[in-house]
Protein backbone atom coordinates (compact mmCIF):
# COMPACT_ATOMS: atom_id res chain seq x y z
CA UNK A 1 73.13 100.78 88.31
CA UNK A 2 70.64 101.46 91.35
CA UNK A 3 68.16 102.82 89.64
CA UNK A 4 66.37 102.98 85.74
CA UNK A 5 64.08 104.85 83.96
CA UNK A 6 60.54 104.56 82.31
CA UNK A 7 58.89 107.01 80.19
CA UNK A 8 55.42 107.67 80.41
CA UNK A 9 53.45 109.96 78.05
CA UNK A 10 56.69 111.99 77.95
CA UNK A 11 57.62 112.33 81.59
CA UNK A 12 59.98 110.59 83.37
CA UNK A 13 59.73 107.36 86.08
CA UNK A 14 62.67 106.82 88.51
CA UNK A 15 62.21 102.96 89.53
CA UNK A 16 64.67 101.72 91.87
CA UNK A 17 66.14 98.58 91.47
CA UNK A 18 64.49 95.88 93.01
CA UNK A 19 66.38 93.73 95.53
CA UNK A 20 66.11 89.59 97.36
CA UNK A 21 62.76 87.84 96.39
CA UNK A 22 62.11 89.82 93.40
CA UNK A 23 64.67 89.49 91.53
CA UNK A 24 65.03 85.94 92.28
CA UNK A 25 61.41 85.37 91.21
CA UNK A 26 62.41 87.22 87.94
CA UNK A 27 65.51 85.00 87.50
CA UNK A 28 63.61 81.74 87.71
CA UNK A 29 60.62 82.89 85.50
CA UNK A 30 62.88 84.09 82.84
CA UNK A 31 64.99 80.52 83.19
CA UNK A 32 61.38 78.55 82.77
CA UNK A 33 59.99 81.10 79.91
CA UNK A 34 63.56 80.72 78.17
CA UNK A 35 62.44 76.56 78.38
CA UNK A 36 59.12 77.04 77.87
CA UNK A 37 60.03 79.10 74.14
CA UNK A 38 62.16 75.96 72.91
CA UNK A 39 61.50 75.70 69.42
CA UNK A 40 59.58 78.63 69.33
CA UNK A 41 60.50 80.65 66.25
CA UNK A 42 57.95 83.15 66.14
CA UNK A 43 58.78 84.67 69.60
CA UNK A 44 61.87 86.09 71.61
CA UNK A 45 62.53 86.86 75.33
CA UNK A 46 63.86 90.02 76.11
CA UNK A 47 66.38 90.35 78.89
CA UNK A 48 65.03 91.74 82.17
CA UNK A 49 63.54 95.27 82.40
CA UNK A 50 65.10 95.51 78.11
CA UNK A 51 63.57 98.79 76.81
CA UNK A 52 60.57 98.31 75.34
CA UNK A 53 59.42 101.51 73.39
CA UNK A 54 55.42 101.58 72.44
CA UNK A 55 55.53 105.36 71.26
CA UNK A 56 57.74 107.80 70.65
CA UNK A 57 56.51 109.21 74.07
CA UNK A 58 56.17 105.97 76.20
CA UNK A 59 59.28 103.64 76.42
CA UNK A 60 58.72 100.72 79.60
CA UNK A 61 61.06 97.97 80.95
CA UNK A 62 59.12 95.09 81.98
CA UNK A 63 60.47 92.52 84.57
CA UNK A 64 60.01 90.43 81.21
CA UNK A 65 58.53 90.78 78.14
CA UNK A 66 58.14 88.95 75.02
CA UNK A 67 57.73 90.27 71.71
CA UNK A 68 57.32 88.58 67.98
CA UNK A 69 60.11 87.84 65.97
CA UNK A 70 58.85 89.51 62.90
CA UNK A 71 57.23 92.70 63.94
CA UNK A 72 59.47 93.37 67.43
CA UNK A 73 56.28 94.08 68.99
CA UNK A 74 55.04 93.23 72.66
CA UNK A 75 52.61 90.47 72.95
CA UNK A 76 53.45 89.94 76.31
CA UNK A 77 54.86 91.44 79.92
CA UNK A 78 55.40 90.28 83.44
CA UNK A 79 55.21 92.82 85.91
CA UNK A 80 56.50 91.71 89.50
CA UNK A 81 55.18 94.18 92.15
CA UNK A 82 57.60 95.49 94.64
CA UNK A 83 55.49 95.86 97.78
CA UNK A 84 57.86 99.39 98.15
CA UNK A 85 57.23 100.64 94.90
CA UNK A 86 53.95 99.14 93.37
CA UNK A 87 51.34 102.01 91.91
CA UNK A 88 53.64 102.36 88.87
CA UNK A 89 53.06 98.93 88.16
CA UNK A 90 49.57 97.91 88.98
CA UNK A 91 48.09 101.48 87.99
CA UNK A 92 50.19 103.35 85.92
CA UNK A 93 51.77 100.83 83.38
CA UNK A 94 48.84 98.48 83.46
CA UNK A 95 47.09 101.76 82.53
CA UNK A 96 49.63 102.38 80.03
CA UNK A 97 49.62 98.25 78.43
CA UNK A 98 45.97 98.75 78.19
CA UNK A 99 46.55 101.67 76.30
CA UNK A 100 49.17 100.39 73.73
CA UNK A 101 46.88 96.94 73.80
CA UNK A 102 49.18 94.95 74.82
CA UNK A 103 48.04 91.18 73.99
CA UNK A 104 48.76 89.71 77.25
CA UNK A 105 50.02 91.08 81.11
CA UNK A 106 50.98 89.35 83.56
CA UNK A 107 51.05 90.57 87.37
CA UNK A 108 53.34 88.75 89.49
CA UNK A 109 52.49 89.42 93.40
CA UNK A 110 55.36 88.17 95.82
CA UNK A 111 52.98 90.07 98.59
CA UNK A 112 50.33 87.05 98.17
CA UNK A 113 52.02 84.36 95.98
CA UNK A 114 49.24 84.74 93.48
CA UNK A 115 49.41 85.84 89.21
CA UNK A 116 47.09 87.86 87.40
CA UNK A 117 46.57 86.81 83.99
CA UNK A 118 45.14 89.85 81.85
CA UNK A 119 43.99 89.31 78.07
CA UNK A 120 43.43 92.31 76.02
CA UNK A 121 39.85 92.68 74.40
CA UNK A 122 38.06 94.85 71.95
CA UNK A 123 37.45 97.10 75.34
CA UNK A 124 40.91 97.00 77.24
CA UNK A 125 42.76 94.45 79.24
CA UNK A 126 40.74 91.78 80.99
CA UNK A 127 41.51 89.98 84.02
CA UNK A 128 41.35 85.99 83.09
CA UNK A 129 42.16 84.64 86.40
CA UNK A 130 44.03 84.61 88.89
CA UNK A 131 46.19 82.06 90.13
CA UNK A 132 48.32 80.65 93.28
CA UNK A 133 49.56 77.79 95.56
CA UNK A 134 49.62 74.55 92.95
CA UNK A 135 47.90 75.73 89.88
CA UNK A 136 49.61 75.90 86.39
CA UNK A 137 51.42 79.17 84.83
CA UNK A 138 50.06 78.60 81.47
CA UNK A 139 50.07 80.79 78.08
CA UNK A 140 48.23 78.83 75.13
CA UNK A 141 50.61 80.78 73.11
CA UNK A 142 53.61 78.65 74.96
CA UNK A 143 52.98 75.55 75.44
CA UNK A 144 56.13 74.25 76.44
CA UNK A 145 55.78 76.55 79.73
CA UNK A 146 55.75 74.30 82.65
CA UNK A 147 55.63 75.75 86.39
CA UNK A 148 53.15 76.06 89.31
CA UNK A 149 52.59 79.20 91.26
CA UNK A 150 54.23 77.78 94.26
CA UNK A 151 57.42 76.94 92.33
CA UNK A 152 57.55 80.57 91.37
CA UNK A 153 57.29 81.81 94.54
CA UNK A 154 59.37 79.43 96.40
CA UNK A 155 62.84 81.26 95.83
């Protein structure tokens, strides 16, 4: 497979398959979120870009995503911008897990080895912080999760 698909609002995404860095930096955040959910019964990560439907019109595939054990909903998705292909992710999708209030996004940015943390609100997604070189990846939700930026990024 070279390619997948994303629905938005109906209409069709082509995303090509990322390639190198990317998917490496996907590979070791799903390892460390995998460790980080030990004994974690309430949530369950999906495999990389897994279908994630939020309407009968809008189905996404995440780099990751994690979603509760009892409802199957989303509570939380990595994005990791290709610098080749990176408006559907940082506009159109962030648009779209805004929409569907989506508890938590995160955007992973090989370009400058830095995270944004969003947290839905009452008013949309908010940016928390962002975060690079030495500084924690943490989620208060997992607190097994145990990695620096620069670990992330050093793949």
């Amino acid at each position: 497979m070279s390619e997948y698909k994303e629905i938005i609002d109906g209409r069709t995404l082509v995303r090509s398959l990322p390639s190198g860095r990317h998917e490496r930096i996907c590979g070791l955040l799903h390892e460390r979120m995998a460790a980080g959910l030990a004994g974690n019964l309430a949530s369950r990560l999906l495999s990389p870009r897994s279908a994630v439907p939020l309407s009968t019109r809008t189905l996404v595939r995440p780099d990751l995503a994690l979603v509760t054990v009892a409802t199957h909903k989303v509570w939380l998705v990595v994005e990791i911008i290709d610098s080749a292909d990176h408006r559907p992710d940082t506009v159109i999708k962030k648009a779209v897990y805004e929409e569907f209030q989506v508890p938590r996004v995160w955007m992973v940015d090989p370009r400058y080895d830095n995270v944004e943390f969003y947290q839905g609100t009452p008013y949309g997604l908010a940016l928390k912080s962002i975060l690079a070189g030495r500084e924690m990846l943490r989620e208060t939700l997992l607190p097994e999760l145990k990695m620096t930026v620069a670990e992330l990024f050093d793949v």
